[in-house]
N, C-alpha and C. Protein backbone atom coordinates (compact mmCIF):
# COMPACT_ATOMS: atom_id res chain seq x y z
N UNK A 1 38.63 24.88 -91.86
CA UNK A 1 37.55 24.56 -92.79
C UNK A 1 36.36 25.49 -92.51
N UNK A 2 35.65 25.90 -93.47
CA UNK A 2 34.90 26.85 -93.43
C UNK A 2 33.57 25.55 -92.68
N UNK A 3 32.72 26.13 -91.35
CA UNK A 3 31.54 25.86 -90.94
C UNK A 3 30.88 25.71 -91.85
N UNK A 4 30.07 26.53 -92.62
CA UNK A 4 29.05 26.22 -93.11
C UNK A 4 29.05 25.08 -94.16
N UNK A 5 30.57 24.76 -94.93
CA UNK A 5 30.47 23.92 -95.71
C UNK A 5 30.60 22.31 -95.08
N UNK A 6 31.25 22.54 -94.27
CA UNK A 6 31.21 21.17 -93.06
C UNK A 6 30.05 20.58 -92.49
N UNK A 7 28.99 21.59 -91.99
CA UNK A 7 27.35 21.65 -91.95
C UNK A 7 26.93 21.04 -92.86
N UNK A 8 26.70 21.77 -94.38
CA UNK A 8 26.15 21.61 -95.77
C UNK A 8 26.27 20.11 -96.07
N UNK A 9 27.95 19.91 -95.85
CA UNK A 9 27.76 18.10 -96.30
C UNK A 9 27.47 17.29 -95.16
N UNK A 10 27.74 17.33 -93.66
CA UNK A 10 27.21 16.57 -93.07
C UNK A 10 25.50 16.57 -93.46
N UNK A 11 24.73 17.41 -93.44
CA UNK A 11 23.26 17.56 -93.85
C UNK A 11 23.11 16.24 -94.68
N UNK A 12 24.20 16.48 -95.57
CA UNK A 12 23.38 15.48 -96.61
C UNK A 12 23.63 14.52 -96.29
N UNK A 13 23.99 13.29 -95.28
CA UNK A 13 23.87 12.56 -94.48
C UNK A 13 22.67 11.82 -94.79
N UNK A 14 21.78 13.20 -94.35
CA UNK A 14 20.45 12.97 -93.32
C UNK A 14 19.41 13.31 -94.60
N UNK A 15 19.46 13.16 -95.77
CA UNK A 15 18.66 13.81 -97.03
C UNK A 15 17.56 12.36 -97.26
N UNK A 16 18.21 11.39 -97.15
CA UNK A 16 17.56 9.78 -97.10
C UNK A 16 17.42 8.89 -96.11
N UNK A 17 18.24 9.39 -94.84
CA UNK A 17 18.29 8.55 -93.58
C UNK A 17 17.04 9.24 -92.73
N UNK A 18 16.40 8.66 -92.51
CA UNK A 18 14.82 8.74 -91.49
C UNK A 18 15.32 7.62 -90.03
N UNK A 19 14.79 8.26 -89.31
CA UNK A 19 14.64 7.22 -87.59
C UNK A 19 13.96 6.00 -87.90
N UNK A 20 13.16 5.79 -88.56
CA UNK A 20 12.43 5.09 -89.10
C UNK A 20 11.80 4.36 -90.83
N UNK A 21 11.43 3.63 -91.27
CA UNK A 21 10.96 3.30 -92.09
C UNK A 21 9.77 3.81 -92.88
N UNK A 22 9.41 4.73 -92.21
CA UNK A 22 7.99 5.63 -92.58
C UNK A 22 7.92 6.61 -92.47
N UNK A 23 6.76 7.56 -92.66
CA UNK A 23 6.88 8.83 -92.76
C UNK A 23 6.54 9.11 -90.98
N UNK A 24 7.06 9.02 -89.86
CA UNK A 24 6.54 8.94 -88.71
C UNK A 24 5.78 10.25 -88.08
N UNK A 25 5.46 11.72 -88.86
CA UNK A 25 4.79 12.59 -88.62
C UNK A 25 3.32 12.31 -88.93
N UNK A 26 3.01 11.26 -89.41
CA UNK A 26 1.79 10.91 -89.70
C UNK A 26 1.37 10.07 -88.34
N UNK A 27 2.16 9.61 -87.85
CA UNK A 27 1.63 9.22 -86.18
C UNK A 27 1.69 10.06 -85.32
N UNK A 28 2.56 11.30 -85.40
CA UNK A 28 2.32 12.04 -84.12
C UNK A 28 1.72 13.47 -84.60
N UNK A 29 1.06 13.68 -85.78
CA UNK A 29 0.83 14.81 -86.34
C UNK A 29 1.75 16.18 -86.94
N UNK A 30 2.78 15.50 -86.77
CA UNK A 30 4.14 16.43 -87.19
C UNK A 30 4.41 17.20 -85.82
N UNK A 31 3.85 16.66 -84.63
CA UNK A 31 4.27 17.59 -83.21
C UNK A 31 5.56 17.87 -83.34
N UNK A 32 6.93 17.54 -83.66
CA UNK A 32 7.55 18.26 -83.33
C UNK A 32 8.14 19.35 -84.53
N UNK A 33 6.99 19.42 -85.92
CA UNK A 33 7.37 20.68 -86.85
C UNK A 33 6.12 21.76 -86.60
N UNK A 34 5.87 21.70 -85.14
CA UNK A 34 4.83 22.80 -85.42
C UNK A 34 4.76 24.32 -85.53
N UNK A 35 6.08 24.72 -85.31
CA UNK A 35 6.42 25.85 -85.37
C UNK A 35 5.83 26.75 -83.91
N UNK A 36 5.96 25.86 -83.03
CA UNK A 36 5.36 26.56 -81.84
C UNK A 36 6.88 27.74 -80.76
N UNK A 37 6.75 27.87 -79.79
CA UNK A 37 7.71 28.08 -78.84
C UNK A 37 8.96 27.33 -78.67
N UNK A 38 9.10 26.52 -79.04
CA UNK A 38 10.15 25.53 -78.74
C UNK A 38 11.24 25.50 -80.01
N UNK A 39 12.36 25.68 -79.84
CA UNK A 39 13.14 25.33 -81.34
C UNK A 39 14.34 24.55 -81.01
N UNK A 40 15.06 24.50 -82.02
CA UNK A 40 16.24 23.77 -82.08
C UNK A 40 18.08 24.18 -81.75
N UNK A 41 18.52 23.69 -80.91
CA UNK A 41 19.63 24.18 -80.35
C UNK A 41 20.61 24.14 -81.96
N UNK A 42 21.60 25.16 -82.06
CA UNK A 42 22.14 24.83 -83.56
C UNK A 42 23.85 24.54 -83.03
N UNK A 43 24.65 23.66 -83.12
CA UNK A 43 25.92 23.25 -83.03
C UNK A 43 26.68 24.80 -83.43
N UNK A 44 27.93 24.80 -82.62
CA UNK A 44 28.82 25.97 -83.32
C UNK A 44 29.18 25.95 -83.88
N UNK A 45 29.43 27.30 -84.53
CA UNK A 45 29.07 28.15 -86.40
C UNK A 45 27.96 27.29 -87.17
N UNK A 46 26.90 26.69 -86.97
CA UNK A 46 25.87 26.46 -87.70
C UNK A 46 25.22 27.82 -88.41
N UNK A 47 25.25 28.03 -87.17
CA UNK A 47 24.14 29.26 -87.66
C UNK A 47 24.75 30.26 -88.65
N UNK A 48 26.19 30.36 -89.06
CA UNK A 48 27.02 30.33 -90.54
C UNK A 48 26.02 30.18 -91.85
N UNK A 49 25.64 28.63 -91.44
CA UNK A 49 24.43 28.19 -92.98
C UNK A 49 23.36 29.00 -92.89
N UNK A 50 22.46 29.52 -91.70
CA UNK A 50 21.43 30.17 -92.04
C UNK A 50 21.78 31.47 -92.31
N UNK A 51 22.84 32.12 -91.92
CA UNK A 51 23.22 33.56 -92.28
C UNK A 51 23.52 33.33 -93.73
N UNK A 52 23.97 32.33 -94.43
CA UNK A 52 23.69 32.07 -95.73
C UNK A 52 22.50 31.98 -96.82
N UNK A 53 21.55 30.80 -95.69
CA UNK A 53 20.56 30.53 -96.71
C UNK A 53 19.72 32.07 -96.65
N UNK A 54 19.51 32.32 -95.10
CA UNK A 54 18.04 33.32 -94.64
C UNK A 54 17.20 32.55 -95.21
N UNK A 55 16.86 31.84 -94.85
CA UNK A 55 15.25 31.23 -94.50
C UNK A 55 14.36 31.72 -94.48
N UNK A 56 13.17 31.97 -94.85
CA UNK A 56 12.36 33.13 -94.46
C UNK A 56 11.47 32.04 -93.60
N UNK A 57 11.45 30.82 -93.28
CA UNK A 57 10.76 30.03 -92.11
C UNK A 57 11.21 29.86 -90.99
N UNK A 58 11.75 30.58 -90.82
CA UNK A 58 12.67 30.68 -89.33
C UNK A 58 13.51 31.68 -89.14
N UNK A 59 13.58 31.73 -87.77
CA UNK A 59 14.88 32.73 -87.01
C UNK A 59 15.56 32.27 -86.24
N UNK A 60 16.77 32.79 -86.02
CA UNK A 60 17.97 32.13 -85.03
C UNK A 60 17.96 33.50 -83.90
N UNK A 61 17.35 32.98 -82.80
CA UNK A 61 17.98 33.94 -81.45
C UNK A 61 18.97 32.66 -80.57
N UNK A 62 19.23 33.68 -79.39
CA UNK A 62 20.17 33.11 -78.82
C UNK A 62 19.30 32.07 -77.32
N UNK A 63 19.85 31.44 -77.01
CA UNK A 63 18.87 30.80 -75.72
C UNK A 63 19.73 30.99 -74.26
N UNK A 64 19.73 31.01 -73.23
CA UNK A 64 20.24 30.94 -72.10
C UNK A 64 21.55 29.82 -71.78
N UNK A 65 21.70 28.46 -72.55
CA UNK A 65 22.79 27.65 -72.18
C UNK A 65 23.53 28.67 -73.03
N UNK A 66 25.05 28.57 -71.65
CA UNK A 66 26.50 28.58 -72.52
C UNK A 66 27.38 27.76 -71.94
N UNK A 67 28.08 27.80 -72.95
CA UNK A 67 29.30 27.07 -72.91
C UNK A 67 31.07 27.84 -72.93
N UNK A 68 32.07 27.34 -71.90
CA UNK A 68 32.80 27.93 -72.28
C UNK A 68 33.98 27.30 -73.32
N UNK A 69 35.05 28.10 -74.19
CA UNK A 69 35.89 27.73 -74.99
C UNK A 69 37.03 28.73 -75.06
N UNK A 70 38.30 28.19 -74.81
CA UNK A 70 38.95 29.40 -75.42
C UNK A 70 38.91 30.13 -74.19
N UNK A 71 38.63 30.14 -73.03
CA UNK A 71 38.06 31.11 -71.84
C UNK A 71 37.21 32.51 -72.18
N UNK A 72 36.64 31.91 -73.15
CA UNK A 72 35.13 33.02 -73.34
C UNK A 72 33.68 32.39 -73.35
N UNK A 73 32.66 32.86 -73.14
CA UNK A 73 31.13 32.25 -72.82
C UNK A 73 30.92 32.74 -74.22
N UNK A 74 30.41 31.24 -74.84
CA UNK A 74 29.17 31.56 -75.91
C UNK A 74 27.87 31.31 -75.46
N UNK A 75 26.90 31.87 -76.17
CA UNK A 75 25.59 31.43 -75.62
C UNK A 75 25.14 30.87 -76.73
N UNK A 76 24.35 29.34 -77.20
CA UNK A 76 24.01 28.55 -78.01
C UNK A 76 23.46 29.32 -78.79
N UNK A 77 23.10 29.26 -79.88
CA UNK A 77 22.02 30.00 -80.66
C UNK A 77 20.92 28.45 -81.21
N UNK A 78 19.52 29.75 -81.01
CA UNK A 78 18.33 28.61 -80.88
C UNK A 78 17.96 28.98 -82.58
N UNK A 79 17.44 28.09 -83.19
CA UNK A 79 16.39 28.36 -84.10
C UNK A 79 15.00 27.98 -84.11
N UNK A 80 14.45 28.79 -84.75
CA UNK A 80 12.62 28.72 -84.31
C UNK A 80 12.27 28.67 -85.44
N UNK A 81 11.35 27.38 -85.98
CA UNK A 81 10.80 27.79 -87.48
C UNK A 81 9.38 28.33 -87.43
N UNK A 82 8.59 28.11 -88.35
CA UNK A 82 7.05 28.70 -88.22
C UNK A 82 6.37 27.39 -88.42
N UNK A 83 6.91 26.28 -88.40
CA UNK A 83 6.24 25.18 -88.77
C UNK A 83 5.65 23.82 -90.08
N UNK A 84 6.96 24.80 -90.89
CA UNK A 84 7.24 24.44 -91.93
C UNK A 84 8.67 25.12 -92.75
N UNK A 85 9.22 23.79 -93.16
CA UNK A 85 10.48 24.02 -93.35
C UNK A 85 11.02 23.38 -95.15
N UNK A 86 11.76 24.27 -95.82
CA UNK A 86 12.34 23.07 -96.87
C UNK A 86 13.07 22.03 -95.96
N UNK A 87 13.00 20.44 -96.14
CA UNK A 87 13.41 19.78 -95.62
C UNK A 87 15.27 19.91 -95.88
N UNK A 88 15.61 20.61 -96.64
CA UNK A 88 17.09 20.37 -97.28
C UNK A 88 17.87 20.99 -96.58
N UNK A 89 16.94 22.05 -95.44
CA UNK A 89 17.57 23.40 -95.11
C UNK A 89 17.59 22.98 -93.19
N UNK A 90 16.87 22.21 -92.86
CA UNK A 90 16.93 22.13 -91.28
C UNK A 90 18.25 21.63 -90.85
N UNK A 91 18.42 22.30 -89.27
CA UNK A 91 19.38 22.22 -89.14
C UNK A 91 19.80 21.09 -88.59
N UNK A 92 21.32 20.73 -88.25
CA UNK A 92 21.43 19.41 -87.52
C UNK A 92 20.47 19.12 -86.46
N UNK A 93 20.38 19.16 -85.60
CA UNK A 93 19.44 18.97 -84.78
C UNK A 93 17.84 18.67 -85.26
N UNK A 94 17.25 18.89 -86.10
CA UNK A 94 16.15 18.39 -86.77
C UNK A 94 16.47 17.09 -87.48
N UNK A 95 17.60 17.04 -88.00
CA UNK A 95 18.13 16.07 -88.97
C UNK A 95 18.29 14.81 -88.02
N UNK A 96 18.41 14.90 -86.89
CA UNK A 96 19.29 13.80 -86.15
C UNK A 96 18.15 13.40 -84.97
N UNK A 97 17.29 14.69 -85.23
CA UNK A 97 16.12 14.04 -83.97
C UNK A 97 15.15 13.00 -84.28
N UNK A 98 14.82 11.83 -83.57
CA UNK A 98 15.03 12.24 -81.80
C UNK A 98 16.38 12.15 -81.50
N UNK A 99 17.34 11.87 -81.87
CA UNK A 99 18.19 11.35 -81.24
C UNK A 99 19.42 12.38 -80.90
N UNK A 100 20.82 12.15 -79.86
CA UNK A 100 21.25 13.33 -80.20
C UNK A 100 22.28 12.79 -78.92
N UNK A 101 23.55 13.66 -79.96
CA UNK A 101 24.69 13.05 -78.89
C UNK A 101 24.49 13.10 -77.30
N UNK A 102 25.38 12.99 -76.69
CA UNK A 102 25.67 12.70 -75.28
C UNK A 102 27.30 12.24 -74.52
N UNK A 103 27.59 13.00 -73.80
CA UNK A 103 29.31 13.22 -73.35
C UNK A 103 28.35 12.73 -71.84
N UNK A 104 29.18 11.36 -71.81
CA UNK A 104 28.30 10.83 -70.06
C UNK A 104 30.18 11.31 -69.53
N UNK A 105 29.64 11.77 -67.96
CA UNK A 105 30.82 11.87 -66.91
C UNK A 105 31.88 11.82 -67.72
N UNK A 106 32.62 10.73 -67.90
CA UNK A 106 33.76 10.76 -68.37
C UNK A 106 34.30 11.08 -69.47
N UNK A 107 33.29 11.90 -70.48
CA UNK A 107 34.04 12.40 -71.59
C UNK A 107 33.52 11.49 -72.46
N UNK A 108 32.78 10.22 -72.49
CA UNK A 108 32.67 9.43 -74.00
C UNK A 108 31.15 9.50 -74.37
N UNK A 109 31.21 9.81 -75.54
CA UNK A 109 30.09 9.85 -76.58
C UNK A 109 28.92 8.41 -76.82
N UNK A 110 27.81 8.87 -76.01
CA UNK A 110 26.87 8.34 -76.74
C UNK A 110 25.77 8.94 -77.53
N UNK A 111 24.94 8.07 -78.18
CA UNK A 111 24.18 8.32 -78.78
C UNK A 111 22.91 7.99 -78.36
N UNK A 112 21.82 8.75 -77.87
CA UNK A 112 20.64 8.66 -76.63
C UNK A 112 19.39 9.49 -77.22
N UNK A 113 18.59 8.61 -76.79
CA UNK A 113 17.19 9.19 -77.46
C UNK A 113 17.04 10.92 -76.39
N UNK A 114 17.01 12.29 -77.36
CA UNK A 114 17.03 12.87 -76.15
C UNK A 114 15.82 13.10 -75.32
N UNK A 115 16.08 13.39 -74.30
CA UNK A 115 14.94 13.61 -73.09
C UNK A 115 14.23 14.48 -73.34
N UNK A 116 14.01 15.66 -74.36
CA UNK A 116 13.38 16.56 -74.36
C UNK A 116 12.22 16.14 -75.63
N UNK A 117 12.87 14.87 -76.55
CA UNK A 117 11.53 14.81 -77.37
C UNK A 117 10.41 13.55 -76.61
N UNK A 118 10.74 13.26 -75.44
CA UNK A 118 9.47 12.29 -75.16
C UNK A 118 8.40 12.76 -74.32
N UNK A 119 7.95 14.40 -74.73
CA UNK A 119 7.12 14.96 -74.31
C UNK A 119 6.26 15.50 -75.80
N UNK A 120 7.09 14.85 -76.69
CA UNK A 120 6.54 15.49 -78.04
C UNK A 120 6.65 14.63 -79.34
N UNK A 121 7.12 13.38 -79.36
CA UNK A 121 7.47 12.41 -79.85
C UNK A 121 7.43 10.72 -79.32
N UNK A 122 6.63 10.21 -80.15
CA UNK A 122 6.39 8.73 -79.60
C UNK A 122 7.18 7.92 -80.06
N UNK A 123 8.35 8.27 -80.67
CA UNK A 123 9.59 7.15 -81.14
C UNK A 123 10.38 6.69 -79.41
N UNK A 124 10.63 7.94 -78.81
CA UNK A 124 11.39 7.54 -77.57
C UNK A 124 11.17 6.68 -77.00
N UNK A 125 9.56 6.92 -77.36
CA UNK A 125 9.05 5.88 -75.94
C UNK A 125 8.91 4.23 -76.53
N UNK A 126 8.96 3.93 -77.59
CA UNK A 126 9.04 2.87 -78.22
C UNK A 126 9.92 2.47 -78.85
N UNK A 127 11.28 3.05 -79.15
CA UNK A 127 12.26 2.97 -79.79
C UNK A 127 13.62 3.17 -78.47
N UNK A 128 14.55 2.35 -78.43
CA UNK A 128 15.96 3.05 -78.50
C UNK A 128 16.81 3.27 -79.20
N UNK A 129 17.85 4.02 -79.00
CA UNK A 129 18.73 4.31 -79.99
C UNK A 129 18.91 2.92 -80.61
N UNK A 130 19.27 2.02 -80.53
CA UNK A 130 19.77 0.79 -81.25
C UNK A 130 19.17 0.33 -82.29
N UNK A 131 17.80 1.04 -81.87
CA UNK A 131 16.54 0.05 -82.92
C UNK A 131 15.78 1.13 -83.77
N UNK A 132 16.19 2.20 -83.96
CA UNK A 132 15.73 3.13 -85.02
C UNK A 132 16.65 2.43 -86.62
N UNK A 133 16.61 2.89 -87.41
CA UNK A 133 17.01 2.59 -88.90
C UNK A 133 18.50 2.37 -88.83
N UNK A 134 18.92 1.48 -89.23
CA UNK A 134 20.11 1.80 -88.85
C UNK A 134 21.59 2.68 -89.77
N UNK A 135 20.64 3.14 -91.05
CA UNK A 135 21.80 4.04 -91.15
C UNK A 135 21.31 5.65 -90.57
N UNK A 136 20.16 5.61 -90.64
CA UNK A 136 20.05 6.68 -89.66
C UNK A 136 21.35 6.87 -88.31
N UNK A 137 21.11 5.61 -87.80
CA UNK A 137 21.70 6.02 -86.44
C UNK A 137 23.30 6.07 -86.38
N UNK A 138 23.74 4.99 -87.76
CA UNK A 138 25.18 4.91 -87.65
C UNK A 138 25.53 6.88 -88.09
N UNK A 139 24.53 7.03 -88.96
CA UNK A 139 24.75 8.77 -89.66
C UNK A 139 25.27 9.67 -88.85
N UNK A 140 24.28 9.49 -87.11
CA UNK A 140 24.37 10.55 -86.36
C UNK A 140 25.56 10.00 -85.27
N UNK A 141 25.91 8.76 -85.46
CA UNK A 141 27.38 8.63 -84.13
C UNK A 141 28.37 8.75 -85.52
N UNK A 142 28.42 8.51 -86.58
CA UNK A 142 29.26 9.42 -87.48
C UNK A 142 29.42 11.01 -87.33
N UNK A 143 28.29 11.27 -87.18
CA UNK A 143 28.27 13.04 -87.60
C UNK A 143 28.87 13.02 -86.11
N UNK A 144 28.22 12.51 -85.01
CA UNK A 144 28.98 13.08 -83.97
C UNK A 144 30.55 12.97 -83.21
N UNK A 145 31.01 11.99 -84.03
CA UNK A 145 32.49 11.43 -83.62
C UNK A 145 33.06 12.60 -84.25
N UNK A 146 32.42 12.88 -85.82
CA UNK A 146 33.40 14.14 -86.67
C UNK A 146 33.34 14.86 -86.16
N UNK A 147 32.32 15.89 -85.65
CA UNK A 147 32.03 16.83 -84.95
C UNK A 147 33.02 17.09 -83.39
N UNK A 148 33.34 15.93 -82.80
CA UNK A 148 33.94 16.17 -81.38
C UNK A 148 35.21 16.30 -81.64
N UNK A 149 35.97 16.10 -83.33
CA UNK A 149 37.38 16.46 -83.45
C UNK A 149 37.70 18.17 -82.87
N UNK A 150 36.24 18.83 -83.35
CA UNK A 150 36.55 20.04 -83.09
C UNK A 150 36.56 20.90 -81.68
N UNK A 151 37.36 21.32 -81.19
CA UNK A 151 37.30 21.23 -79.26
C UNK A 151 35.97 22.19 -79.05
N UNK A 152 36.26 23.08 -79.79
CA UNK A 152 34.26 24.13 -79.52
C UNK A 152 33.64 23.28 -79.49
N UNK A 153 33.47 22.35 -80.62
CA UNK A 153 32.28 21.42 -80.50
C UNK A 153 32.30 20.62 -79.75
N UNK A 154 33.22 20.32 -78.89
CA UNK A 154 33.42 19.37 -77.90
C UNK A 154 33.25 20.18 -76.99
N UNK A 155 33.34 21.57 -76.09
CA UNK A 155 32.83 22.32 -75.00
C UNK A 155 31.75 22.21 -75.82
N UNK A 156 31.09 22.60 -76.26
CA UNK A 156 29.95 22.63 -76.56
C UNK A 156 28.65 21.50 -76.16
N UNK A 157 29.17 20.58 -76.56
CA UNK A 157 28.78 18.95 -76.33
C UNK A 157 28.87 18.88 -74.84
N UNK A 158 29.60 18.93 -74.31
CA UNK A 158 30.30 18.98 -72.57
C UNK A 158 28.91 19.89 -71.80
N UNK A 159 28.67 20.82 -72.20
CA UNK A 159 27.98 21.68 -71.80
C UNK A 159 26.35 21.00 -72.06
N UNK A 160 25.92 20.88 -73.21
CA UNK A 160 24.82 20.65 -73.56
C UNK A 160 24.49 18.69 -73.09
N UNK A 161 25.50 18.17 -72.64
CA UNK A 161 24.97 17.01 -72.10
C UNK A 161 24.66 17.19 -70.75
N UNK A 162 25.38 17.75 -69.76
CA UNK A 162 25.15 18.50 -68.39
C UNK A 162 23.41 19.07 -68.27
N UNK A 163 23.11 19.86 -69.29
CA UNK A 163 21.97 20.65 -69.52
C UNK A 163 21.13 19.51 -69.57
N UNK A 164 21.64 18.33 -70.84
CA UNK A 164 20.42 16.93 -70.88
C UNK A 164 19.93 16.44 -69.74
N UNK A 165 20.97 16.45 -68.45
CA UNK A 165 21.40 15.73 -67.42
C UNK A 165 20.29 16.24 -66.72
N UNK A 166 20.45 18.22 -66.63
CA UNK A 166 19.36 18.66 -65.63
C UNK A 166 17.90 18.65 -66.53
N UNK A 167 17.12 18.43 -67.66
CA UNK A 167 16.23 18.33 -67.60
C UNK A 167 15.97 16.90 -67.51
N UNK A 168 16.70 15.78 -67.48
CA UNK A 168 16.49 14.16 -67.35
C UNK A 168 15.79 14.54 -65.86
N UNK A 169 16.27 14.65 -65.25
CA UNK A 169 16.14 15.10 -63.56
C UNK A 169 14.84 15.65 -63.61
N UNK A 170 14.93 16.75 -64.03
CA UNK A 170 13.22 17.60 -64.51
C UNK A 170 12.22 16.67 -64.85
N UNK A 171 12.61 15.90 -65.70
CA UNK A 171 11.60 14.94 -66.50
C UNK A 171 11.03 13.72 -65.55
N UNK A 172 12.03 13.39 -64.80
CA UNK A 172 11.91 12.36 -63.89
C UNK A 172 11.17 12.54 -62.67
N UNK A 173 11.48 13.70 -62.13
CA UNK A 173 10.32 14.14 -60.67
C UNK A 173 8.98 14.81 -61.47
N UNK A 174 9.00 15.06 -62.99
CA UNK A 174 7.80 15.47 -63.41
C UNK A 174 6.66 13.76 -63.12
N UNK A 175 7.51 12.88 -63.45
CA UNK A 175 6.91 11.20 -63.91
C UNK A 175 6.19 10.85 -62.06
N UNK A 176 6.62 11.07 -60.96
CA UNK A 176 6.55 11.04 -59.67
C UNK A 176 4.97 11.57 -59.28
């Protein structure tokens, strides 16, 4: 199956499903669309759809996690917007935040507020996964059960929960 079209309709998932009941950038000032240093990790062949759309609000470089598959190293590709985005066009990872899979030890999938937005987002800290909207949340352990049929996306996942693991750790002797 072609990536990008697998992308395209999972997206639309997420076109009406919000974490919440409100517009919640109006409580934290849109911190996490500010278009600063920080961007969004994109699932493999995502970045398929932006070599499609070209965006002119963003760029896709590559970031330092890899993962292996196949016995070759990919390196994730990041996207960076400027701080404003068509909403139709962000990628999974915008769509699904805060929230965002998780492969604990043994291989099974949860669904976990991630650790990297409760330095930039006040849902984490008042919300768990359970208690955000709930088709929001059923959307994203949907999108992510489909997603782990595919074994890349499953090294992939493998890799990037490990990574959650070492900044949880980070985050935690930061709290000390």
């Amino acid at each position: 199956m072609n990536a990008a079209y697998l992308y395209l309709q999972l997206y639309r998932l997420f076109d009406d499903a919000t974490p919440v009941p409100f517009d919640c950038g109006k409580a934290c000032g849109r911190a996490c669309c500010r278009g600063d240093d920080s961007g969004m990790f994109l699932f493999p062949g995502e970045e398929a759809v932006f070599s499609l759309l070209k965006p002119d609000w963003a760029s896709v470089e590559y970031s330092d996690l890899t993962y292996i598959f196949d016995e070759k190293e990919y390196r994730v590709p990041i996207l960076f917007c400027k701080g404003s985005c068509d909403r139709y066009q962000r990628p999974l990872s915008c769509r699904i935040f805060p929230l965002t899979p998780y492969l604990d030890k043994n291989g099974r999938l949860e669904i976990i507020n991630d650790p990297r937005a409760k330095s930039v987002c006040p849902l984490p800290l008042a919300f768990s996964p359970e208690e955000y909207e709930r088709t929001f949340s059923d959307n994203v352990r949907k999108t992510s059960k489909l997603l782990l049929f595919n074994p890349r996306i499953a090294a992939f996942l493998e890799a990037y929960s490990r990574y959650l693991d070492e900044f949880e750790q980070f985050y935690k002797q930061e709290d000390i």
